[in-house]
Protein backbone atom coordinates (compact mmCIF):
# COMPACT_ATOMS: atom_id res chain seq x y z
CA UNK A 1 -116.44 53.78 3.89
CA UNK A 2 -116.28 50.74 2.09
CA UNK A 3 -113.32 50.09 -0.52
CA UNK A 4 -113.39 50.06 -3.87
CA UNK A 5 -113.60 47.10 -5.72
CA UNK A 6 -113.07 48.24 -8.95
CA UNK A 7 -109.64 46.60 -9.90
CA UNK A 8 -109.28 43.14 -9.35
CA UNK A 9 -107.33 42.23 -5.73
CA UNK A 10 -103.65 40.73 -5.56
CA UNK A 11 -104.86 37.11 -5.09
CA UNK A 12 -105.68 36.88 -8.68
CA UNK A 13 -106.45 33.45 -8.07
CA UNK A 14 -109.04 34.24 -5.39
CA UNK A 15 -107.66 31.35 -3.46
CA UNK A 16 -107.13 33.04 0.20
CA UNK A 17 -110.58 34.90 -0.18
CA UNK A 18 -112.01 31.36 -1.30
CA UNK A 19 -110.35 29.66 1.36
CA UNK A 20 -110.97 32.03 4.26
CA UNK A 21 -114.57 32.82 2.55
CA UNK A 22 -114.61 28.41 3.57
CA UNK A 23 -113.80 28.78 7.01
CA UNK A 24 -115.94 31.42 8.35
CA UNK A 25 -118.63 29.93 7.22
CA UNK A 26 -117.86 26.63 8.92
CA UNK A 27 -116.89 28.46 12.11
CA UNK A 28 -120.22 30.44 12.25
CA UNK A 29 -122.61 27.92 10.97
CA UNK A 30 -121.25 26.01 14.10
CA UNK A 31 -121.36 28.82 16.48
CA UNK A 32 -125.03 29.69 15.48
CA UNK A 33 -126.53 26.26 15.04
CA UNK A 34 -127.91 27.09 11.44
CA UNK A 35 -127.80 25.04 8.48
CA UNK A 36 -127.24 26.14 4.74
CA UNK A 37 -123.99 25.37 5.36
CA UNK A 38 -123.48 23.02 1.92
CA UNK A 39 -125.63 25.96 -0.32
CA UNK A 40 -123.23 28.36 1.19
CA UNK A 41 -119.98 26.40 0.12
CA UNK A 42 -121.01 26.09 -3.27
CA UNK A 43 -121.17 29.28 -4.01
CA UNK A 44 -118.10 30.51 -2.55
CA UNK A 45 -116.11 31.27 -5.39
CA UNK A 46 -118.77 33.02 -7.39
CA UNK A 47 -119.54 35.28 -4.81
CA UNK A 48 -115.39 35.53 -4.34
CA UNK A 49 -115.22 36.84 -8.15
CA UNK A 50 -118.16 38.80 -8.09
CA UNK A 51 -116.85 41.37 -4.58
CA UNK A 52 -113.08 40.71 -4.85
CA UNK A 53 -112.79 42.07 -8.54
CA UNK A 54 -115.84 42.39 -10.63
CA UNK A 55 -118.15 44.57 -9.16
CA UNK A 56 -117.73 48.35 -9.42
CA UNK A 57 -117.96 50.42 -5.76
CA UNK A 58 -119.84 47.49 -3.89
CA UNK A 59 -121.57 48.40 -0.60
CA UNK A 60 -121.09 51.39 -0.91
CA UNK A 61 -123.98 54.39 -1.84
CA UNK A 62 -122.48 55.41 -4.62
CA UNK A 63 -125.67 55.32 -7.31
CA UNK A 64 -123.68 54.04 -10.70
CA UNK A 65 -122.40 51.21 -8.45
CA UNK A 66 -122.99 47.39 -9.23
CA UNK A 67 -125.90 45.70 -7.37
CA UNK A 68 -125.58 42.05 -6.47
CA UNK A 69 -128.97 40.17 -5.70
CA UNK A 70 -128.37 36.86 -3.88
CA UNK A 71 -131.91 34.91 -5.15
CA UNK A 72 -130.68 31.70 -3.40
CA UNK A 73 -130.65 34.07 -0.31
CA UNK A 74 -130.45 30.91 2.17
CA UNK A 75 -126.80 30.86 0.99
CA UNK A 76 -126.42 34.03 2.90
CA UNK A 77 -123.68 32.75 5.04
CA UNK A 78 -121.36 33.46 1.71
CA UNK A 79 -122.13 36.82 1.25
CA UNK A 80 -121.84 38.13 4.98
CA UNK A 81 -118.59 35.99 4.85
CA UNK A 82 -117.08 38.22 1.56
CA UNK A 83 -118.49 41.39 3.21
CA UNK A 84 -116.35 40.79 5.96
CA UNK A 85 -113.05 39.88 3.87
CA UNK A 86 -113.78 42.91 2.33
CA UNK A 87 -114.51 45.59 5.30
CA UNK A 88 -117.79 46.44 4.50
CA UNK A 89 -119.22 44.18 7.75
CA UNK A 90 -117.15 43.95 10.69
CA UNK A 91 -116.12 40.82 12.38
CA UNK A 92 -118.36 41.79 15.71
CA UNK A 93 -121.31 42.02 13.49
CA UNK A 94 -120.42 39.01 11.27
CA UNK A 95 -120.35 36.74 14.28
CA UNK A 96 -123.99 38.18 14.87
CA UNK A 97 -125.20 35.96 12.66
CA UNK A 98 -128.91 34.72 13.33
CA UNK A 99 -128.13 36.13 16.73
CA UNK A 100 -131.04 37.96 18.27
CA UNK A 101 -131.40 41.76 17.57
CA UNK A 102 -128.96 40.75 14.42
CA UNK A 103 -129.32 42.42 10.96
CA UNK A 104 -127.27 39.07 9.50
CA UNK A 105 -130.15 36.23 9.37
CA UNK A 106 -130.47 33.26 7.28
CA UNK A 107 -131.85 35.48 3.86
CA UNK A 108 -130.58 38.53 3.51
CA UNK A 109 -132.13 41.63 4.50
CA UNK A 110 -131.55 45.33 2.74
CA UNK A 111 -131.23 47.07 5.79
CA UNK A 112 -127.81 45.71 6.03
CA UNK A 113 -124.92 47.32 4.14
CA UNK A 114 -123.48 45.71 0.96
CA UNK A 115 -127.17 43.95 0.52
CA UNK A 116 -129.16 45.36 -2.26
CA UNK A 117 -132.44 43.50 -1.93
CA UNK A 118 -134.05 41.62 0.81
CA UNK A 119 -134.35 37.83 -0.53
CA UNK A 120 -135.49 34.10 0.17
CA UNK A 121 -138.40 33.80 -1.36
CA UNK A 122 -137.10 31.36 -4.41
CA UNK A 123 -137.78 32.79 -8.14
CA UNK A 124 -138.17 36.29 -7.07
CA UNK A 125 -134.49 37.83 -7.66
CA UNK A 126 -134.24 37.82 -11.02
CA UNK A 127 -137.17 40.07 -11.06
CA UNK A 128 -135.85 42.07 -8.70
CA UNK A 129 -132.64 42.62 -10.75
CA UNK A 130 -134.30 43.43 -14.17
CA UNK A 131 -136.72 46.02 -12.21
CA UNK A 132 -133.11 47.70 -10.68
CA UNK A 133 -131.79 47.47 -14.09
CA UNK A 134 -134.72 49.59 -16.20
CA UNK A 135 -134.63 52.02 -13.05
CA UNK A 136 -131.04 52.61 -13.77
CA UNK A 137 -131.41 52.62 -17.35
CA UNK A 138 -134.31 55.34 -17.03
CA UNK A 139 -131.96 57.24 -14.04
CA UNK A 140 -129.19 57.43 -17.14
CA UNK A 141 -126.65 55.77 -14.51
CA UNK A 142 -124.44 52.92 -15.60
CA UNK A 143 -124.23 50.34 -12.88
CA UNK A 144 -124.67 46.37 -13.46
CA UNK A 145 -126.74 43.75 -11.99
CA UNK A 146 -125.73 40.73 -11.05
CA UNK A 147 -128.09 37.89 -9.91
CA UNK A 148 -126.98 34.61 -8.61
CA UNK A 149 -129.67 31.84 -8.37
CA UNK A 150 -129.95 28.32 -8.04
CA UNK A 151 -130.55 26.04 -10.95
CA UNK A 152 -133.56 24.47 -8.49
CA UNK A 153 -134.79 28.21 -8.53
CA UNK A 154 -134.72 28.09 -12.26
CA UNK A 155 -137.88 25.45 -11.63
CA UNK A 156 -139.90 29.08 -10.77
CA UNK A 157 -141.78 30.22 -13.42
CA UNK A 158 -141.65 33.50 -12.38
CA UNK A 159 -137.42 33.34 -13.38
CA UNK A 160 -138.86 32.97 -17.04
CA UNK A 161 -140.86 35.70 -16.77
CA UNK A 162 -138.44 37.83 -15.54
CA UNK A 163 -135.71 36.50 -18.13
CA UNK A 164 -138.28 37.09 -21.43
CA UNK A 165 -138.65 40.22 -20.16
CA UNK A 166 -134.79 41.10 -19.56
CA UNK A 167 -134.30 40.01 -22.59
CA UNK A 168 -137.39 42.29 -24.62
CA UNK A 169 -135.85 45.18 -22.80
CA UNK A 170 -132.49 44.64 -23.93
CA UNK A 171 -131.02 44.87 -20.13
CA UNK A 172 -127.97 44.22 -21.42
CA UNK A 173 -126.79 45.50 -17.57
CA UNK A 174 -128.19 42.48 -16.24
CA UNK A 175 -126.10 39.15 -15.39
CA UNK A 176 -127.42 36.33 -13.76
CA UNK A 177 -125.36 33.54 -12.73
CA UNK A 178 -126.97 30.02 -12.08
CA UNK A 179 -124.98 27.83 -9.17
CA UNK A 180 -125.45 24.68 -11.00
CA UNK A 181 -124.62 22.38 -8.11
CA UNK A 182 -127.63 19.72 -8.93
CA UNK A 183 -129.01 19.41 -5.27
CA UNK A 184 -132.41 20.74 -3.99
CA UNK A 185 -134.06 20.43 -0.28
CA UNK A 186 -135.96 17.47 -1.00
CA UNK A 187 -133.34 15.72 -3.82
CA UNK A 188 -131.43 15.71 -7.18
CA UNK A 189 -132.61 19.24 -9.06
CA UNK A 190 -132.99 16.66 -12.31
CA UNK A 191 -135.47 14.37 -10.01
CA UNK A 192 -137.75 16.91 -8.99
CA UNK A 193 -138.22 19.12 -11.94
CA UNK A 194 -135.22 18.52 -14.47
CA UNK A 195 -134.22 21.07 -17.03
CA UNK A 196 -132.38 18.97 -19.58
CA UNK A 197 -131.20 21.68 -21.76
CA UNK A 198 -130.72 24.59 -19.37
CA UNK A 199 -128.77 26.35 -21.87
CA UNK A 200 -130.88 26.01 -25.06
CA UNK A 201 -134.11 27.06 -22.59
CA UNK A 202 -131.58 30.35 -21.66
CA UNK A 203 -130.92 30.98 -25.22
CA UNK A 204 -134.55 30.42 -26.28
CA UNK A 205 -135.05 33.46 -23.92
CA UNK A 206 -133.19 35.66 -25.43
CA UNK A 207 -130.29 35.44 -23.30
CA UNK A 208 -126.41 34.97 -24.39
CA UNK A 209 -125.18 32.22 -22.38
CA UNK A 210 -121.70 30.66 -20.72
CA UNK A 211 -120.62 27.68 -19.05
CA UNK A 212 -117.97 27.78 -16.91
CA UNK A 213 -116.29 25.97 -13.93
CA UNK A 214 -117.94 28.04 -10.80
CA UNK A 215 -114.95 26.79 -8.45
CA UNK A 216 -112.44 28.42 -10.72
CA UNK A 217 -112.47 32.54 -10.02
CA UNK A 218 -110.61 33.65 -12.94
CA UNK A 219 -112.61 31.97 -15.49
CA UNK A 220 -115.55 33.01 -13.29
CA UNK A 221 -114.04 37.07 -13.42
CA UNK A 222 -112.92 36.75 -17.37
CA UNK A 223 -116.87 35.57 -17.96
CA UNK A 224 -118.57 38.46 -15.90
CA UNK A 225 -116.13 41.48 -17.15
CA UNK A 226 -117.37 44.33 -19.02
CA UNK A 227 -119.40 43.71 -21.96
CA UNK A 228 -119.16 46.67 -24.08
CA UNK A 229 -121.70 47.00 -26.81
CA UNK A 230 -123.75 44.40 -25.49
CA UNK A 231 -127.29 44.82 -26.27
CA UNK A 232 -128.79 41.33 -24.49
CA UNK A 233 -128.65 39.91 -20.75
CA UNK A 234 -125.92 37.67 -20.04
CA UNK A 235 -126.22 34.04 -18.03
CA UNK A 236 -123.22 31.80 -16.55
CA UNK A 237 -124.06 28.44 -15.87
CA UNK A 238 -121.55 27.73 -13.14
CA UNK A 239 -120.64 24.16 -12.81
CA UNK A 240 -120.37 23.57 -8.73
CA UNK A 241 -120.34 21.21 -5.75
CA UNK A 242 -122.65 21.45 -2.88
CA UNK A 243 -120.38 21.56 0.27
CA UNK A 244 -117.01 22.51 -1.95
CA UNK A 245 -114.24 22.17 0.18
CA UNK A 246 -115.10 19.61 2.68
CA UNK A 247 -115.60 16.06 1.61
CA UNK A 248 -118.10 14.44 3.67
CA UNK A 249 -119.95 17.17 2.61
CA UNK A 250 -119.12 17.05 -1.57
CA UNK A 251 -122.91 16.46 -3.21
CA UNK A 252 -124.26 14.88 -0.41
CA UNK A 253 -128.05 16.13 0.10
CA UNK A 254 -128.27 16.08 3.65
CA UNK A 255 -126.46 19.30 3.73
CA UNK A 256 -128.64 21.72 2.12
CA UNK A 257 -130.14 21.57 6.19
CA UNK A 258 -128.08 19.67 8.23
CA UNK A 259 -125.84 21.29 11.37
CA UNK A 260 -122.85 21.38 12.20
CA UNK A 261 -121.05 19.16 14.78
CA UNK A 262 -117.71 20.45 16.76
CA UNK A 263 -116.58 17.15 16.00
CA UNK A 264 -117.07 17.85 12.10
CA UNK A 265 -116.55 21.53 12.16
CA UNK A 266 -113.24 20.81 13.28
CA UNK A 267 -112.78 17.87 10.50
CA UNK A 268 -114.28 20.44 8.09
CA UNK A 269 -111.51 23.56 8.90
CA UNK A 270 -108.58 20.77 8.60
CA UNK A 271 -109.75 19.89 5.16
CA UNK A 272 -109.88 23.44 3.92
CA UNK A 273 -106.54 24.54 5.92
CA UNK A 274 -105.54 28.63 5.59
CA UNK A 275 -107.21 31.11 7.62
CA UNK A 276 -106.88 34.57 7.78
């Protein structure tokens, strides 16, 4: 059984989960040659917030509980690392990871416990959310949706779609959160395909929108709480830093793929310091 995440945890802060969140995924990214590693540190305190306070019952099958949708699913590394802090994944199967016959791969897959949709495939998971959300709506059960995506993914057309229609059907249940960190596979996100106004093209949608600092959890937490009486979808842009927590990693675009060294693993886990 899973615990219950309904009250927030006594690292108000979120600091230790951030901090041992950071060094798991260092340790494993090393230990199973895979990249990600800088799309997984960037979104470490979002996904922090999101299972050590916000959601409702997480991971576990209790139907009214929150869903969380990771659309940036190569990021994956973050959310295996907060199922572990929180019990739901054990640290056996944790250090699984993209190990043969092992349910923890690169994008998430549903099979697993704690993950609510199988993802990767940019532009999708918004969709995904608002089709949970109706089903719930139409089941009469109250449990949120939470969808974190990338503000690259936001170059998908298919994330409008989904957002005019979130936003027709008043899936007020529905909270996406963008990880605003700027850097794409192949460059800067405002190089490729920029979005000037991000927040105006949000609002356009119908959509009632924040910006907040995605490295801080409490103003992360005080921006997803309960919305009572809310009749529209919710966004947070969340400012962030590809590779948080490790400077020679800080907005540096060579680690949306590159691997892991010992010799910079270790440097890495000095910088971020703690452990569990």
């Amino acid at each position: 059984m899973s615990p219950d995440l309904s009250e927030p945890t006594a690292d108000p802060a979120g600091v230790g989960m951030g901090r041992t969140m950071r060094r798991w995924i260092v340790e494993q990214s090393l230990d199973s040659r895979v990249g990600h590693v800088g799309s997984a540190l960037s979104i470490v305190e979002i996904v922090a917030a999101l299972w050590g306070g916000v959601m409702r019952r997480p991971g576990t099958e209790d139907p009214e509980r929150d869903r969380f949708i990771l659309g940036k699913g190569h990021a994956a590394l973050a959310l295996y690392a907060a199922l572990r802090f929180q019990g739901v994944l054990g640290e056996e199967a944790f250090r699984s990871y993209c190990k043969d016959g092992s349910l923890l791969n690169v994008h998430p897959e549903r099979d697993l416990a704690g993950v609510d949709a199988s993802t990767g495939s940019l532009g999708q998971g918004l969709s995904l959310g608002c089709g949970i959300a109706l089903g719930l709506r139409l089941k009469r059960l109250g449990g949120r949706v939470f969808v974190l995506l990338s503000d690259a993914e936001c170059n998908e057309g298919q994330v409008w779609e989904a957002a005019f229609f979130a936003s027709h059907q008043k899936l007020a249940a529905v909270q996406a959160i963008v990880d605003m960190n700027g850097l794409q596979a192949l460059g800067r996100t405002k190089d490729v395909l920029e979005i000037a106004d991000m927040a105006g093209l949000w609002r356009a949608a119908g959509w009632e929108v924040e910006t907040v600092d995605g490295h801080d959890v409490g103003a992360l937490r005080r921006a997803l709480g309960l919305r009572p009486g809310a009749t529209s979808p919710r966004v947070i842009l969340a400012r962030t830093v590809l590779g948080k927590g490790v400077s020679f990693m800080e907005g540096r675009l060579e680690w949306h793929y590159r691997n892991l060294t010992r010799e910079l693993a270790e440097r890495a886990l000095s910088e971020i310091g703690g452990g569990r």
